[in-house]
Protein backbone atom coordinates (compact mmCIF):
# COMPACT_ATOMS: atom_id res chain seq x y z
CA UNK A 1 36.25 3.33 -18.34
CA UNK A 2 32.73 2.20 -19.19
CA UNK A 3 30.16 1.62 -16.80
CA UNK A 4 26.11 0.52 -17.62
CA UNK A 5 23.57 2.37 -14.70
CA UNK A 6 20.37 1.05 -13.35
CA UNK A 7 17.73 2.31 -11.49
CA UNK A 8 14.45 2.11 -10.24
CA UNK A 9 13.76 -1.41 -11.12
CA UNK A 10 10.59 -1.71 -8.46
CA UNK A 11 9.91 -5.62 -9.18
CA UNK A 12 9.80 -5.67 -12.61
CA UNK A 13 11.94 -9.06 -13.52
CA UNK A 14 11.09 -9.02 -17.32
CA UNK A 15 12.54 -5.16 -17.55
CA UNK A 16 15.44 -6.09 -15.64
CA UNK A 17 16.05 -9.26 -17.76
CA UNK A 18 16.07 -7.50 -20.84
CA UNK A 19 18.65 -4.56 -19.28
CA UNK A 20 20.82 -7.19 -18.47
CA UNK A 21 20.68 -8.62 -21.53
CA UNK A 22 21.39 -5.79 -23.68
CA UNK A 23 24.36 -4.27 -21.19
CA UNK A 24 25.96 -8.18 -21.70
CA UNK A 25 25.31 -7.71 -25.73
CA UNK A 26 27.08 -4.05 -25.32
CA UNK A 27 30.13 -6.37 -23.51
CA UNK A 28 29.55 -3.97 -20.14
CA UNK A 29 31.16 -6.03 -17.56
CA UNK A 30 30.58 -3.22 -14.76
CA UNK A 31 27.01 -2.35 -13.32
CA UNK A 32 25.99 -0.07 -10.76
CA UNK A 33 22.07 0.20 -9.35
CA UNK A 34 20.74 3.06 -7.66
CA UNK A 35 18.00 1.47 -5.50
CA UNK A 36 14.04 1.13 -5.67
CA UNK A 37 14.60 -2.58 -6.60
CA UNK A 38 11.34 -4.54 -5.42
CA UNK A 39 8.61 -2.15 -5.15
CA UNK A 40 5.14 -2.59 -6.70
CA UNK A 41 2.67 -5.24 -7.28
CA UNK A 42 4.94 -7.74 -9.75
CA UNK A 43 7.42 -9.93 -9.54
CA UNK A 44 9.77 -8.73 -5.81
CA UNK A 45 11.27 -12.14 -4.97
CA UNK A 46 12.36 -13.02 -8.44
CA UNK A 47 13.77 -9.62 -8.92
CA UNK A 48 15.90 -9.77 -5.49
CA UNK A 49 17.20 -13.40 -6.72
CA UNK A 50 18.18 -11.97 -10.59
CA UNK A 51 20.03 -8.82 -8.69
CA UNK A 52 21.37 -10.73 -5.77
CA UNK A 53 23.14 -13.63 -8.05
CA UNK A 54 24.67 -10.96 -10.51
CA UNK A 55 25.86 -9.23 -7.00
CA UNK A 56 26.47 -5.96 -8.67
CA UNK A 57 27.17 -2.46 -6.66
CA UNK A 58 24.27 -1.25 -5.38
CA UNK A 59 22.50 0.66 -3.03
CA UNK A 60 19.30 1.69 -1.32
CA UNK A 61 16.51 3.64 -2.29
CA UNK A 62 13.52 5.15 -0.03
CA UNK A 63 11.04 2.27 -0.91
CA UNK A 64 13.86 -0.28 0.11
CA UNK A 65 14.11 1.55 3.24
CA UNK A 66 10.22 1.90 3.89
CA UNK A 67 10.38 -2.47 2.84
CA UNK A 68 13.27 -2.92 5.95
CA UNK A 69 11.54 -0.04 8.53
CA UNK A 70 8.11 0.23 8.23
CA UNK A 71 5.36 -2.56 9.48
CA UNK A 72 3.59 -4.13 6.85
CA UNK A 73 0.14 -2.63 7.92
CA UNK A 74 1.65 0.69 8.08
CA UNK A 75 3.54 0.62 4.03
CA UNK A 76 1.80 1.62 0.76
CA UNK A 77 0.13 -0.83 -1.27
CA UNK A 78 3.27 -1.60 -3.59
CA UNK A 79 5.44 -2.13 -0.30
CA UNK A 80 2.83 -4.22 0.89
CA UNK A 81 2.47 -5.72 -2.29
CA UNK A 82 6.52 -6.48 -2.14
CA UNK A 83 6.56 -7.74 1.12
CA UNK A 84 4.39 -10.17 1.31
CA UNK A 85 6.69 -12.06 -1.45
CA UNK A 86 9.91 -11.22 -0.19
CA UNK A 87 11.75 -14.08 2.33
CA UNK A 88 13.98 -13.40 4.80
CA UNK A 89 16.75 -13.44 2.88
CA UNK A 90 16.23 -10.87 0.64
CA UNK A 91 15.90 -8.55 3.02
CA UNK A 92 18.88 -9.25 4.69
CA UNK A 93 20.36 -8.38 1.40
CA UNK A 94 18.67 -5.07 0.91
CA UNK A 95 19.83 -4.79 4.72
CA UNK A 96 23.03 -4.56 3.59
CA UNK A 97 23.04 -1.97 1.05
CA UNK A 98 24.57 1.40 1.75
CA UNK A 99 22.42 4.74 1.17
CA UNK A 100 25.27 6.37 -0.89
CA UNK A 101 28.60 4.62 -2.51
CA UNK A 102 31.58 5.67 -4.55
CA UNK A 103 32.93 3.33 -6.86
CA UNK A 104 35.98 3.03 -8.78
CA UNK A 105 37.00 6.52 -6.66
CA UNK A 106 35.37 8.39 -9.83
CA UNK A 107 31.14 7.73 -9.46
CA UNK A 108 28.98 8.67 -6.57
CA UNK A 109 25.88 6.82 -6.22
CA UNK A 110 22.60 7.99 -4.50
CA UNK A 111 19.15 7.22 -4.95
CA UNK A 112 17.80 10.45 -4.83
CA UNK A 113 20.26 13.40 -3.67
CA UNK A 114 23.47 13.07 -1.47
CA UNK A 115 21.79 13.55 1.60
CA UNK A 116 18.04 12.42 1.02
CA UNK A 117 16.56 9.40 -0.79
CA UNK A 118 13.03 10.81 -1.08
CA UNK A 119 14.51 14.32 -2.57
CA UNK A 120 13.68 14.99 -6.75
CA UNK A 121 17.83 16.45 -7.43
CA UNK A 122 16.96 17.75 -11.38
CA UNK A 123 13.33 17.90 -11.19
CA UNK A 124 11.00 20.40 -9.33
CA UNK A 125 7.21 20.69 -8.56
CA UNK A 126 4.69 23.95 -9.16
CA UNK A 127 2.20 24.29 -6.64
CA UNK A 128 -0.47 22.50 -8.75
CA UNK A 129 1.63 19.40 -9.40
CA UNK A 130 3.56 20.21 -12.82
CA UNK A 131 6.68 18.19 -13.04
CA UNK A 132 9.52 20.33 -14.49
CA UNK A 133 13.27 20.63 -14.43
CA UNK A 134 14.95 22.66 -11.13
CA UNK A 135 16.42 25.31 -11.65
CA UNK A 136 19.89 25.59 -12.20
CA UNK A 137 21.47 26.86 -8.92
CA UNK A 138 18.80 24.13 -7.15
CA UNK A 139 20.61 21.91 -8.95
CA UNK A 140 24.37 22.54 -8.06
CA UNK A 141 23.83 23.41 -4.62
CA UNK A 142 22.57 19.85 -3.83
CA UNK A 143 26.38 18.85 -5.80
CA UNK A 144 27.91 20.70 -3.22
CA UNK A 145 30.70 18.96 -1.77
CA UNK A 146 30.36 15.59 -3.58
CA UNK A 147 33.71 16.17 -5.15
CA UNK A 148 33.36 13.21 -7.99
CA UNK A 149 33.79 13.31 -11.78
CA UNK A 150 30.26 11.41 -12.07
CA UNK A 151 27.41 11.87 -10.08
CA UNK A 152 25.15 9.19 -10.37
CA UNK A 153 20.89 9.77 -8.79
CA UNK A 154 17.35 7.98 -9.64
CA UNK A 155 14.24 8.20 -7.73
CA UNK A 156 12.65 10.45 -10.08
CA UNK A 157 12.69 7.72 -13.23
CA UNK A 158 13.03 10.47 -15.55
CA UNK A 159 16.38 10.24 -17.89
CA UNK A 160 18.22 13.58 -17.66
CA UNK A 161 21.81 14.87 -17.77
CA UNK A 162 23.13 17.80 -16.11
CA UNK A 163 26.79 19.12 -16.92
CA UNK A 164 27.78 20.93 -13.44
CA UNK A 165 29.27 24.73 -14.09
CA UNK A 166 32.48 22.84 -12.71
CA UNK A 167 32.45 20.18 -15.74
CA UNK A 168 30.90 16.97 -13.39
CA UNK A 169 28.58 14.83 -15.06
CA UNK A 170 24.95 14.09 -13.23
CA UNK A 171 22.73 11.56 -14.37
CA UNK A 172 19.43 10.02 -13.86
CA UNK A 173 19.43 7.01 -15.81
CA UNK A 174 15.45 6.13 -15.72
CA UNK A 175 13.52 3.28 -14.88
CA UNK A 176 13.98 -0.17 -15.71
CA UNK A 177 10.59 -1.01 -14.89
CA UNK A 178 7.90 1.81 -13.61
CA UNK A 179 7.69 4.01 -16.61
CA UNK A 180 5.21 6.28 -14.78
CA UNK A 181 3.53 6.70 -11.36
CA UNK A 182 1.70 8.99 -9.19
CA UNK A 183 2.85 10.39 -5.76
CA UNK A 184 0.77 13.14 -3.09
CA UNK A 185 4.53 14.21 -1.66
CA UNK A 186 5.10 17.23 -1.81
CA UNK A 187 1.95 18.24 -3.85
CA UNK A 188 0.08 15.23 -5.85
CA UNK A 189 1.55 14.92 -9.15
CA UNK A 190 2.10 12.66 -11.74
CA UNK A 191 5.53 11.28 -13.60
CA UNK A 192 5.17 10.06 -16.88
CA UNK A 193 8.24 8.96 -19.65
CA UNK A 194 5.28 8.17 -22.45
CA UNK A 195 6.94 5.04 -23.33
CA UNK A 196 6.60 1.75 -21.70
CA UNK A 197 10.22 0.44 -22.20
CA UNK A 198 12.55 -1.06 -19.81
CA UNK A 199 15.37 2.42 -19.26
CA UNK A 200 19.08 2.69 -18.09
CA UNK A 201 22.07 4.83 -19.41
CA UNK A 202 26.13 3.93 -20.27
CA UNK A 203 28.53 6.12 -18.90
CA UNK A 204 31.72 6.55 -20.49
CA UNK A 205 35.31 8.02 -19.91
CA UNK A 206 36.61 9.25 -23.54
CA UNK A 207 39.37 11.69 -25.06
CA UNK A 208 36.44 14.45 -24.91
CA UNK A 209 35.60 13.52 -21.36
CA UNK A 210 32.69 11.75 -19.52
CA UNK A 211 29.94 11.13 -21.95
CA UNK A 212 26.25 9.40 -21.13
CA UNK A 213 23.95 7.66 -23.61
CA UNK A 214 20.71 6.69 -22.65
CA UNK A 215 18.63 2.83 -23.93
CA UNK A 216 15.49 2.72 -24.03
CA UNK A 217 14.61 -1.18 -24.50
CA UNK A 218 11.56 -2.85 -25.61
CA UNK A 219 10.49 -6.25 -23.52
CA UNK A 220 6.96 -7.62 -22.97
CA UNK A 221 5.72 -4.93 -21.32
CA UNK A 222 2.46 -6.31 -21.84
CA UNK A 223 3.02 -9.17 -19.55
CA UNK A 224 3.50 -7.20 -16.67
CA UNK A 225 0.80 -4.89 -17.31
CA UNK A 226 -1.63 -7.78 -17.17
CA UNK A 227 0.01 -8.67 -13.54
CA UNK A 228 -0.43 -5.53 -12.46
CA UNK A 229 -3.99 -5.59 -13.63
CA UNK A 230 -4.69 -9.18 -12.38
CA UNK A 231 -3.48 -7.93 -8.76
CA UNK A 232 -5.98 -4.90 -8.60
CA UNK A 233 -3.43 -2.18 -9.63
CA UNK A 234 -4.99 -0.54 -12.65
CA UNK A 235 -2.09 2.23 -12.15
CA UNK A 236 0.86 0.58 -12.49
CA UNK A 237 -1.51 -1.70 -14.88
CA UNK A 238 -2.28 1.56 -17.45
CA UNK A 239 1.86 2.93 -16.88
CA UNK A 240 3.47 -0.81 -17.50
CA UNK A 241 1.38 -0.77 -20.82
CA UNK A 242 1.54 3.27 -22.18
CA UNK A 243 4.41 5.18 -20.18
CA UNK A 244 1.03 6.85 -19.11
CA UNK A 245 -1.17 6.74 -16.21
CA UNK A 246 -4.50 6.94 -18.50
């Protein structure tokens, strides 16, 4: 069993074009997304249409649920930014997404633990903002009870794998298309992967067990840095371009 995982995508078309491509090339017929999908100041409606006509499993992340529950005046500027494109039938679709799934009996899906979608699962926060790995107990304690071979989180578009004291497999594949942003929640900090390619990982049942490789893709990354500049967001302009906000 062999299974590509996305994540994270927050409007970027051209990223999520060139995942697609290269999980078709690998001859990966099965695709699960963890959420975030329109987010940001790019390209929402196209996005929606790419991911609603492959109709892969997916499910919701917290910026699809601040795009379905929160009025426009009252959302961020890359909700706003998302909204404004999106018609009524995308968000019918997003609508319809679950917060959790399990597919294929074997992989739970979240977006960012099992019982929170604006949680960090395998990262943690100092008091002055430094983004580092939680520590181990942290870690399996949010596991509890999700009694799955593969555990399957994003939200935090940083890659990591975790191999659970009981043998499960948890993994954050990345970002397909915000290699870096900024957040004031809990503390302000910053998350940045230092490279501006499109992200996702392959998940794999072999004779040594479950095993997870991570692709890191090149696309014109440039393109959509110049949107994001072009629309007044010289954040997501500087991350689209580096994998760094400066």
């Amino acid at each position: 069993m062999k299974i590509a995982v996305i994540s994270d995508i927050h409007g970027n078309d051209l990223a999520l074009e060139a995942v697609l491509a290269d999980i078709d090339a690998q001859g990966i017929d099965d695709i699960v997304n963890l959420g975030d999908h329109l987010s940001g100041p790019l390209n929402a409606a196209r996005t929606a249409d790419l991911l609603i006509d492959r109709g892969m499993p997916a499910i919701r992340g917290n910026h699809d649920r601040y795009l379905l529950t929160l009025e426009p005046a009252k959302m961020g500027p890359s909700d706003r930014a998302a909204c404004d494109e999106l018609e009524p039938r995308h968000k019918e679709w997003l609508a319809a997404l679950p917060e959790t799934l399990v597919h294929r009996d074997t992989f739970f899906l979240c977006h960012g633990t099992p019982t929170s979608d604006e949680t960090y699962w395998m990262e943690a926060l100092t008091g002055d903002g430094v983004v580092h790995m939680a520590a181990r107990k942290a870690i399996e304690r949010l596991a509890d009870g999700v009694d799955y071979p593969v555990i399957l989180c994003g939200h935090t578009h940083i890659p990591r794998a975790v191999r659970l004291a009981d043998g499960r497999l948890l993994v954050n594949p990345g970002s397909v298309g915000c290699p870096g942003y900024d957040d004031d929640q809990p503390v302000a900090h910053n998350v940045e992967t230092g490279a501006p390619d499109a992200r996702y990982a392959i998940v794999e049942c072999t004779s040594d067990g479950w095993t997870v490789s991570f692709r890191c893709l090149p696309y014109d990354h440039r393109a959509m840095s110049r949107l994001a500049a072009e629309r007044g967001r010289a954040d997501w302009a500087a991350a689209l371009a580096t994998g760094f906000l400066d």
